[in-house]
N, C-alpha and C. Protein backbone atom coordinates (compact mmCIF):
# COMPACT_ATOMS: atom_id res chain seq x y z
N UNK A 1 -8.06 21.73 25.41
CA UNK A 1 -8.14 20.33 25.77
C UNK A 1 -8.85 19.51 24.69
N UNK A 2 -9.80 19.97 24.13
CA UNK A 2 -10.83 19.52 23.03
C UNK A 2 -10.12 18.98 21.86
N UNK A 3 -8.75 19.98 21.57
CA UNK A 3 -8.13 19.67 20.02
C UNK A 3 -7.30 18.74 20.60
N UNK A 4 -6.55 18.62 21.83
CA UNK A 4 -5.72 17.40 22.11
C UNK A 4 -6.60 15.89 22.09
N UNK A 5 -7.81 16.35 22.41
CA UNK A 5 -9.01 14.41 22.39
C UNK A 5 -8.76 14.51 21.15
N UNK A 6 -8.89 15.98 20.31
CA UNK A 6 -9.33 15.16 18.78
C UNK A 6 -8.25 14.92 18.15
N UNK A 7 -6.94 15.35 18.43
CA UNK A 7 -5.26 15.07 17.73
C UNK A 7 -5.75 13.28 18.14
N UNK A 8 -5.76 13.02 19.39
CA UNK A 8 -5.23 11.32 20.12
C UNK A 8 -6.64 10.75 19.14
N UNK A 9 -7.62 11.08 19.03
CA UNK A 9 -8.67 10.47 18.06
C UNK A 9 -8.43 9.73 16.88
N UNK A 10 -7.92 10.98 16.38
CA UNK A 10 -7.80 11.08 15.03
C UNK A 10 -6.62 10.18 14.77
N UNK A 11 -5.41 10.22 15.55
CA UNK A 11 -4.23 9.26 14.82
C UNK A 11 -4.69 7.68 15.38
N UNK A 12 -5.37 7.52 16.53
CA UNK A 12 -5.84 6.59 17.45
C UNK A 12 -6.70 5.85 16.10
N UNK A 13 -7.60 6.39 15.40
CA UNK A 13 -8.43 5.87 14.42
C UNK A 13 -7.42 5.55 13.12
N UNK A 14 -6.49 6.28 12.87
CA UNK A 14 -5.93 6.06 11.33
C UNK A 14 -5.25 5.06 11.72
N UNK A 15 -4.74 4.70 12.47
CA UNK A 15 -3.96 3.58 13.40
C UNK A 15 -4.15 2.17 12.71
N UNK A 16 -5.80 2.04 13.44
CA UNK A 16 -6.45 0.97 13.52
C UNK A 16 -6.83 1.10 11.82
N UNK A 17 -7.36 2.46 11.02
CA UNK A 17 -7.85 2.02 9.90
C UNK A 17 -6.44 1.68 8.65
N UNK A 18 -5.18 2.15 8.82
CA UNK A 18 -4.26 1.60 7.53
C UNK A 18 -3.78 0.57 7.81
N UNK A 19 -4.17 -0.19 8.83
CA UNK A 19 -4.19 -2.01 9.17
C UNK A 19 -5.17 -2.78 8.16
N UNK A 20 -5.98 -1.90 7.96
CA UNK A 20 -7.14 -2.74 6.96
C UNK A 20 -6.92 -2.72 4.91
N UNK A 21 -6.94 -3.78 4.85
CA UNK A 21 -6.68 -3.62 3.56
C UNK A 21 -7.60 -2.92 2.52
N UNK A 22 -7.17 -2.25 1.68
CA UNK A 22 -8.04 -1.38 0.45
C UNK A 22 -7.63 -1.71 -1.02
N UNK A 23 -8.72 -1.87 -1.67
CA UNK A 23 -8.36 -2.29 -2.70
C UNK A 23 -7.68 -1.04 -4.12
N UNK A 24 -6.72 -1.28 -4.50
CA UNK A 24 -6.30 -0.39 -5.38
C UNK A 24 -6.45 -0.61 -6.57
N UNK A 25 -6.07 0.12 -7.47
CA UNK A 25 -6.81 -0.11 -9.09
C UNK A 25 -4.67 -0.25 -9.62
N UNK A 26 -4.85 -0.59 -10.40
CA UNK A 26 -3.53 -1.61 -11.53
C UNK A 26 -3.72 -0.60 -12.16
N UNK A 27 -4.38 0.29 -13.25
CA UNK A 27 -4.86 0.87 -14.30
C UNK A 27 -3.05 1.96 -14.65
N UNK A 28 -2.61 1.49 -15.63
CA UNK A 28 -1.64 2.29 -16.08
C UNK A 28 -1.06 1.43 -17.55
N UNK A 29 -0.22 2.61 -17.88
CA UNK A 29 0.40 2.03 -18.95
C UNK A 29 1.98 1.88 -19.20
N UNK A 30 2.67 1.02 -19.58
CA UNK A 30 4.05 1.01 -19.61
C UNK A 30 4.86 1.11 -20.59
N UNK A 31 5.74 1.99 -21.19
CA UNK A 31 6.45 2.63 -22.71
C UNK A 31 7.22 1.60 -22.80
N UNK A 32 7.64 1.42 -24.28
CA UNK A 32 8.49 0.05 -24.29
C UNK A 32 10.02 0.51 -23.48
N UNK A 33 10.61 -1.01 -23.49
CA UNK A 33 12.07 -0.88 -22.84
C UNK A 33 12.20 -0.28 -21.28
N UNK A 34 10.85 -0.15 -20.75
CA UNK A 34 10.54 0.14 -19.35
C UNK A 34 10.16 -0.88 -18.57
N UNK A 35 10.34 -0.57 -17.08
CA UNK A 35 9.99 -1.63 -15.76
C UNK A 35 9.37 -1.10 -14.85
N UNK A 36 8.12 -1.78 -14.26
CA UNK A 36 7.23 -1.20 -13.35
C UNK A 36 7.27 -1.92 -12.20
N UNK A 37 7.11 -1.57 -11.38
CA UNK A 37 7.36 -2.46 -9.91
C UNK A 37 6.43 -1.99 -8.74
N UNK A 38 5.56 -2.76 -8.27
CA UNK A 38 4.44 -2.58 -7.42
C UNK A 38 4.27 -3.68 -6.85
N UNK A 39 4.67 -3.02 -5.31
CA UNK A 39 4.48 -3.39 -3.97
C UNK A 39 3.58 -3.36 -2.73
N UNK A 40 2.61 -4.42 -3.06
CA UNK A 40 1.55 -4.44 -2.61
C UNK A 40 1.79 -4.91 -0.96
N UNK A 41 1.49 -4.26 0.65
CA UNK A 41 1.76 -5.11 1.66
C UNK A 41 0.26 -5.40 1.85
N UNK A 42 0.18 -7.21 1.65
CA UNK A 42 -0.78 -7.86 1.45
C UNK A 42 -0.74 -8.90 3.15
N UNK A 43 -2.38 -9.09 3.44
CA UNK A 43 -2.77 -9.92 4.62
C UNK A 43 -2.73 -11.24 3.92
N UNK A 44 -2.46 -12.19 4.62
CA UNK A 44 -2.68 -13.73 4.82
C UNK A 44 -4.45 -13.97 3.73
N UNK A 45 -4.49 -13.93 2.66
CA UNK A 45 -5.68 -14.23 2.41
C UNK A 45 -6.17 -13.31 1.17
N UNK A 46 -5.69 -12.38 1.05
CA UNK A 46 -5.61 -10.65 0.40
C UNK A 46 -5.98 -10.97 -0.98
N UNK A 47 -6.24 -10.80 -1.71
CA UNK A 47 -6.56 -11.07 -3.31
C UNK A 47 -5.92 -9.76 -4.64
N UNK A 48 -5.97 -10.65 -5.39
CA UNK A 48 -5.52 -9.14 -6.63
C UNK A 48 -6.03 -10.17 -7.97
N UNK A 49 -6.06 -8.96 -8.89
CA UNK A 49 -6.06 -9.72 -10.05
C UNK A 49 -5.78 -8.65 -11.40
N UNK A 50 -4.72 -9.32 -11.66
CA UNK A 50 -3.86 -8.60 -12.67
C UNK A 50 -3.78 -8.81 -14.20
N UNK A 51 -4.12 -7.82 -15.10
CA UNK A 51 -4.61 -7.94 -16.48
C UNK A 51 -3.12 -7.24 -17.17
N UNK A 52 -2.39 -7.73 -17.93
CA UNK A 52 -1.59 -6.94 -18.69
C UNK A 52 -1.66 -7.57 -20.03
N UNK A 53 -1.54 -6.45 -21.25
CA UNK A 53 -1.85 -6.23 -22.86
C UNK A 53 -0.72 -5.71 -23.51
N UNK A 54 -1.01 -5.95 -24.33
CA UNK A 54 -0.31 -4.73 -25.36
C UNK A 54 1.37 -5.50 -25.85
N UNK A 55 2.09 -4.80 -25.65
CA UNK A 55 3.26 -5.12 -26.25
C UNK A 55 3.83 -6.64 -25.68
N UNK A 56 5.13 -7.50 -26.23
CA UNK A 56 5.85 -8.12 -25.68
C UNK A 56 6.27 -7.64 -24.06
N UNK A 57 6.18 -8.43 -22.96
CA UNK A 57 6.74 -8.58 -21.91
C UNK A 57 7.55 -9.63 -20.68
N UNK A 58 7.95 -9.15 -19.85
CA UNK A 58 8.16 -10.06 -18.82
C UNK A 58 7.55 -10.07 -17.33
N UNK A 59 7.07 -10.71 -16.67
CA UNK A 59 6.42 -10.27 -15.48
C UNK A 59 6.67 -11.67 -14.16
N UNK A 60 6.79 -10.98 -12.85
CA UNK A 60 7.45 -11.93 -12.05
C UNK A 60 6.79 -11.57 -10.90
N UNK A 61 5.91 -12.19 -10.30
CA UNK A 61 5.66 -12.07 -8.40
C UNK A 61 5.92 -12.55 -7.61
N UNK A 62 7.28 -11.40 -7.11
CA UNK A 62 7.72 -12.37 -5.72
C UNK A 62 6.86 -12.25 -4.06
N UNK A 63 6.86 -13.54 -3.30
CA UNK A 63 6.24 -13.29 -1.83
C UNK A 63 6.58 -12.47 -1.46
N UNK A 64 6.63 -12.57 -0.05
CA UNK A 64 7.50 -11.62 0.92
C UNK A 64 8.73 -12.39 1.20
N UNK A 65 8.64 -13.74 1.25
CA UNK A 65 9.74 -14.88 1.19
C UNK A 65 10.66 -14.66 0.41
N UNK A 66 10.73 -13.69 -0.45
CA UNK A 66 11.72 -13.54 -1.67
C UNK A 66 11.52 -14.60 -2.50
N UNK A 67 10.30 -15.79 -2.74
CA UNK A 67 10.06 -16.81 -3.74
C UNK A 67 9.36 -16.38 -4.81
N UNK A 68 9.98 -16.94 -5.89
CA UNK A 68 9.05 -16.73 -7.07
C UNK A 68 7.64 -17.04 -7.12
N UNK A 69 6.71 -16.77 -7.41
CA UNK A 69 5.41 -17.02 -7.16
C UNK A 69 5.35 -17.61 -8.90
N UNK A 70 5.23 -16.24 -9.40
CA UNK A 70 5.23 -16.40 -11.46
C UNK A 70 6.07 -15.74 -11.75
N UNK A 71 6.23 -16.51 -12.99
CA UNK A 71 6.86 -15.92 -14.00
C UNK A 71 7.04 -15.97 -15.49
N UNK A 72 6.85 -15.21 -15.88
CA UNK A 72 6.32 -15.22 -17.07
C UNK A 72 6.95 -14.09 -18.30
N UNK A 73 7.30 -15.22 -19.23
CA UNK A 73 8.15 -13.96 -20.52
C UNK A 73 8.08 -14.02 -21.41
N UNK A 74 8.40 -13.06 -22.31
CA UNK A 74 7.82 -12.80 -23.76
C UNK A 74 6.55 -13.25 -23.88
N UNK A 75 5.60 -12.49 -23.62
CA UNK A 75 4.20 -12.95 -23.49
C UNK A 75 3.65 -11.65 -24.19
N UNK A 76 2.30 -11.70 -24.67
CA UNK A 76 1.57 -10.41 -25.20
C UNK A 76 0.41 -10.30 -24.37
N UNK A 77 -0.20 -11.32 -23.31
CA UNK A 77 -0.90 -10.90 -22.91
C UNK A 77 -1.26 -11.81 -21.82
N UNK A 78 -1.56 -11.62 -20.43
CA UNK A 78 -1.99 -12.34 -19.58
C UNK A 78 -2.45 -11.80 -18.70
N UNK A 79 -3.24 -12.33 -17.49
CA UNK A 79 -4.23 -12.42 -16.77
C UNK A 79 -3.85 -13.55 -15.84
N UNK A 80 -3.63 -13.10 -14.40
CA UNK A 80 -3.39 -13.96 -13.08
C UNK A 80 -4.29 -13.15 -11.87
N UNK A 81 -4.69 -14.34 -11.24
CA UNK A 81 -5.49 -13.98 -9.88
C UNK A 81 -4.59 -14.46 -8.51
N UNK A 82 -3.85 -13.35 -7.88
CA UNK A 82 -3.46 -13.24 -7.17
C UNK A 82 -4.04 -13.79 -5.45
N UNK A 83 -3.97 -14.44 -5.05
CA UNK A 83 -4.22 -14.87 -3.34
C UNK A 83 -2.90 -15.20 -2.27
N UNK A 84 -3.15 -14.02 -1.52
CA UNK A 84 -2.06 -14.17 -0.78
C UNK A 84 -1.50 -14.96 0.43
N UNK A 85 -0.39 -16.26 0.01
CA UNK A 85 -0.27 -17.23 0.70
C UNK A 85 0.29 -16.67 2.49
N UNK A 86 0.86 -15.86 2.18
CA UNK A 86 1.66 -14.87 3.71
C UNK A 86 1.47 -13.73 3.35
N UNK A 87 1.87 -13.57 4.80
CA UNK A 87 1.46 -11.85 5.22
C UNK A 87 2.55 -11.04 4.90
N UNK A 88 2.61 -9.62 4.10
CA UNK A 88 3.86 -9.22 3.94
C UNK A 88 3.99 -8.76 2.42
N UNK A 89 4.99 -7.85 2.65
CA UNK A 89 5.29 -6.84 1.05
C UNK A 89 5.27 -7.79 -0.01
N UNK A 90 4.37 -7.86 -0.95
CA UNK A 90 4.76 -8.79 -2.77
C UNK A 90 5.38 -7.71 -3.50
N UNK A 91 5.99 -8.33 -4.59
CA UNK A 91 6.34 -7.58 -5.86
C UNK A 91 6.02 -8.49 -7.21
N UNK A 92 5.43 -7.00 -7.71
CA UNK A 92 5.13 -7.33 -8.45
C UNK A 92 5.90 -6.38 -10.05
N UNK A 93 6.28 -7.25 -10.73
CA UNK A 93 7.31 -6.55 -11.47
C UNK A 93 6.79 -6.79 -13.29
N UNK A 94 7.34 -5.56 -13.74
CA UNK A 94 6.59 -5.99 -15.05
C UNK A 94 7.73 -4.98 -16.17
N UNK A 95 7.98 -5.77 -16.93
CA UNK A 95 9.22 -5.14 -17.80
C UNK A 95 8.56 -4.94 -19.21
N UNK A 96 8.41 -4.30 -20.03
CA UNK A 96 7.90 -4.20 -21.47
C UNK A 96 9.28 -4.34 -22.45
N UNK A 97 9.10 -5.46 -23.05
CA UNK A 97 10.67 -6.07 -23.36
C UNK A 97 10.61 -5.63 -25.11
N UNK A 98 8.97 -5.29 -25.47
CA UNK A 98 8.51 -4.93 -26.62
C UNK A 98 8.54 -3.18 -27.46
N UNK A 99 8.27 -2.97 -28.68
CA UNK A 99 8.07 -2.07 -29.18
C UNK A 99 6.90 -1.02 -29.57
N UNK A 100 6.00 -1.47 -28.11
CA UNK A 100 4.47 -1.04 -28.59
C UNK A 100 3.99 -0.47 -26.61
N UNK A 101 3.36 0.31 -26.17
CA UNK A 101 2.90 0.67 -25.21
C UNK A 101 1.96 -0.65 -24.16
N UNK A 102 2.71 -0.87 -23.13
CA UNK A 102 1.76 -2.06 -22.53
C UNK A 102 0.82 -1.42 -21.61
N UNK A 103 -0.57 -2.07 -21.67
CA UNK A 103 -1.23 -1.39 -20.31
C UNK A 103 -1.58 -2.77 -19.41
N UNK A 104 -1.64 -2.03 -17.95
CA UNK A 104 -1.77 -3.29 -17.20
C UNK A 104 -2.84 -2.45 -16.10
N UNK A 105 -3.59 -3.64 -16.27
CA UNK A 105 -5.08 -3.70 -15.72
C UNK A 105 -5.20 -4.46 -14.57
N UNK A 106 -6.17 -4.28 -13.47
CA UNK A 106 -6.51 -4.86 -12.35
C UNK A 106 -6.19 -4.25 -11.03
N UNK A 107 -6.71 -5.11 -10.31
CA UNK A 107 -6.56 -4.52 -8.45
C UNK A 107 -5.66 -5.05 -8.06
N UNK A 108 -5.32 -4.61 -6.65
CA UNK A 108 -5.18 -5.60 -5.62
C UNK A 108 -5.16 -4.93 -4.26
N UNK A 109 -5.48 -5.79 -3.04
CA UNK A 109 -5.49 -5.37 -1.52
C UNK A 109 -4.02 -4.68 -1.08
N UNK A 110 -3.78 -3.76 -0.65
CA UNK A 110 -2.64 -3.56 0.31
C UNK A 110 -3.25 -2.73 1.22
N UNK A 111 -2.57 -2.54 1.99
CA UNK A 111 -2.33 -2.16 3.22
C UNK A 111 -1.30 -0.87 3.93
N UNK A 112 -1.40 -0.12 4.39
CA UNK A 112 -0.50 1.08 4.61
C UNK A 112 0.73 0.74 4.84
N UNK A 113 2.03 1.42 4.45
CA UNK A 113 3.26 1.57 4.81
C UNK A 113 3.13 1.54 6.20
N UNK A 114 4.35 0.83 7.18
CA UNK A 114 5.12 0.74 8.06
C UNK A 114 5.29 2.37 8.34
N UNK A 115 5.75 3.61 7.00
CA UNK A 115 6.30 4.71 7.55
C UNK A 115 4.91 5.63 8.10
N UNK A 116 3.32 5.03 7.75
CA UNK A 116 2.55 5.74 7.93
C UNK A 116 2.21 5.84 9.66
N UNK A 117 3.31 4.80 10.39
CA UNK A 117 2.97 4.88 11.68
C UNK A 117 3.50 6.04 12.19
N UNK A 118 4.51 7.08 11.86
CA UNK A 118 5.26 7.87 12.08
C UNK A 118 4.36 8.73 12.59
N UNK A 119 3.57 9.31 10.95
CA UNK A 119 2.47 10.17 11.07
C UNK A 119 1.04 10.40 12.34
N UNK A 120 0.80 8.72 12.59
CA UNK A 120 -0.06 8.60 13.54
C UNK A 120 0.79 8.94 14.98
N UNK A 121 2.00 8.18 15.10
CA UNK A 121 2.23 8.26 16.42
C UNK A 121 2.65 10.47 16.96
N UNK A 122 2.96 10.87 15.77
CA UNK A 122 3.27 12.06 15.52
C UNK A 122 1.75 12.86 16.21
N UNK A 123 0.72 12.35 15.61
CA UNK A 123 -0.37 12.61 15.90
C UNK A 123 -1.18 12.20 17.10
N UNK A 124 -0.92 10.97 17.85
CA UNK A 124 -1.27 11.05 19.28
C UNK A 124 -0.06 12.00 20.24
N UNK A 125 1.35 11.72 20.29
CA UNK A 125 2.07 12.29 20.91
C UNK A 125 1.40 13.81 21.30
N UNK A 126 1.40 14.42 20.04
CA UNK A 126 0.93 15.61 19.85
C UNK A 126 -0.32 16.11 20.60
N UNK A 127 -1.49 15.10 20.60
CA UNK A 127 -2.43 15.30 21.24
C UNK A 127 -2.20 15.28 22.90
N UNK A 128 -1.47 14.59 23.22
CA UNK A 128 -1.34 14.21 24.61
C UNK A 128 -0.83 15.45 25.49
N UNK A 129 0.67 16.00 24.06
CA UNK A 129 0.86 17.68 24.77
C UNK A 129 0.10 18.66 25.00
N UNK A 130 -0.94 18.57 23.81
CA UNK A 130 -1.83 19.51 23.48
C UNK A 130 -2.41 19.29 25.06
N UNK A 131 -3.48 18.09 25.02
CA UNK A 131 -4.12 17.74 25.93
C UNK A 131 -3.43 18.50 27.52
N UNK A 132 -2.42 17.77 27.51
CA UNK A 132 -1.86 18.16 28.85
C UNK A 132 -1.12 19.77 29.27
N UNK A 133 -1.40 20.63 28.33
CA UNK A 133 -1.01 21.63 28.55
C UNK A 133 -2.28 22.56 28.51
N UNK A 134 -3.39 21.90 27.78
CA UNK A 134 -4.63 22.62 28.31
C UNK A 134 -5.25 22.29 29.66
N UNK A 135 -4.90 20.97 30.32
CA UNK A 135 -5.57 20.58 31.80
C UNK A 135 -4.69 21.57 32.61
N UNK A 136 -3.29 21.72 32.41
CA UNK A 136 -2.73 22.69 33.03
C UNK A 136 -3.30 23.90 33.32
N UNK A 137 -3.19 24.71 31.96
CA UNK A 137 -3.46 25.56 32.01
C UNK A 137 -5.07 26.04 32.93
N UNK A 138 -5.99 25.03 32.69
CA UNK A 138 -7.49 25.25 33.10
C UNK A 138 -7.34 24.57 34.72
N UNK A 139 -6.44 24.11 35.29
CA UNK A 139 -6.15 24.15 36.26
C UNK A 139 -5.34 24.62 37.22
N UNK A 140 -4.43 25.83 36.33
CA UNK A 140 -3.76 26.80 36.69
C UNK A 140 -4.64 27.92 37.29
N UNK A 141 -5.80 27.77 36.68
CA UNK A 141 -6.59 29.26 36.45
C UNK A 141 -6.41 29.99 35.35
N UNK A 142 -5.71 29.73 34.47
CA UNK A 142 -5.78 30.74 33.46
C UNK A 142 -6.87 30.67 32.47
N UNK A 143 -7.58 29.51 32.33
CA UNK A 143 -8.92 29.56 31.36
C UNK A 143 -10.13 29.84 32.24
């Protein structure tokens, strides 16, 4: 009965905690003639701030609206502070249109995948069998 409280606990808590936003690190680098694409699901308010160097590029953030937010090309180097007007998946896209290695620097807030509910609900369900096949059992008599 004990591991079924702690199965319904445990997904019961991850639940409530990949609702909350965490901040992630930008830190990578991009080979020329390549495209990077990062999809942040950002809250009403959420912040980022994005550093990219190095070679010639292009870079574009769309809402969740599918609207252009920026955009920006053939550039060698820029720096934008991200605040998120709506709630909902951004993209953020970054093409190295140049002949030299780009790195792109900074955070930003997201928030867990939609598919991570699978896992949780996987994880109370589970508890509830657990649970209910140990009250059985200890009210069968067999424990």
């Amino acid at each position: 009965m004990i591991s079924g409280i702690a199965f319904m606990l445990i997904g019961g808590i991850s639940m409530i905690d990949s609702n909350i936003p965490r901040k992630v690190s930008l830190a990578s680098t991009l080979d020329s003639n390549r495209t990077d694409v990062i999809t942040p699901i950002m809250n009403k308010g959420s912040i980022g701030k994005i550093m990219i160097d190095g070679s010639k590029f292009n870079f574009d953030i769309e809402d969740p609206n599918k609207s252009i937010i920026v955009s920006v090309t053939n550039q060698s180097h820029y720096e934008y502070d991200l605040v998120a007007n709506n709630e909902g998946q951004y993209k953020l896209e970054t093409r190295n249109i140049g002949d030299k290695v780009l790195k792109i620097d900074g955070e930003v807030e997201t928030k867990a995948s939609p598919l991570a509910l699978g896992g949780q609900l996987m994880l109370l369900i589970t508890g509830i069998i657990v649970l209910g096949i140990g009250m059985k059992a200890k009210f069968a008599g067999n424990i």
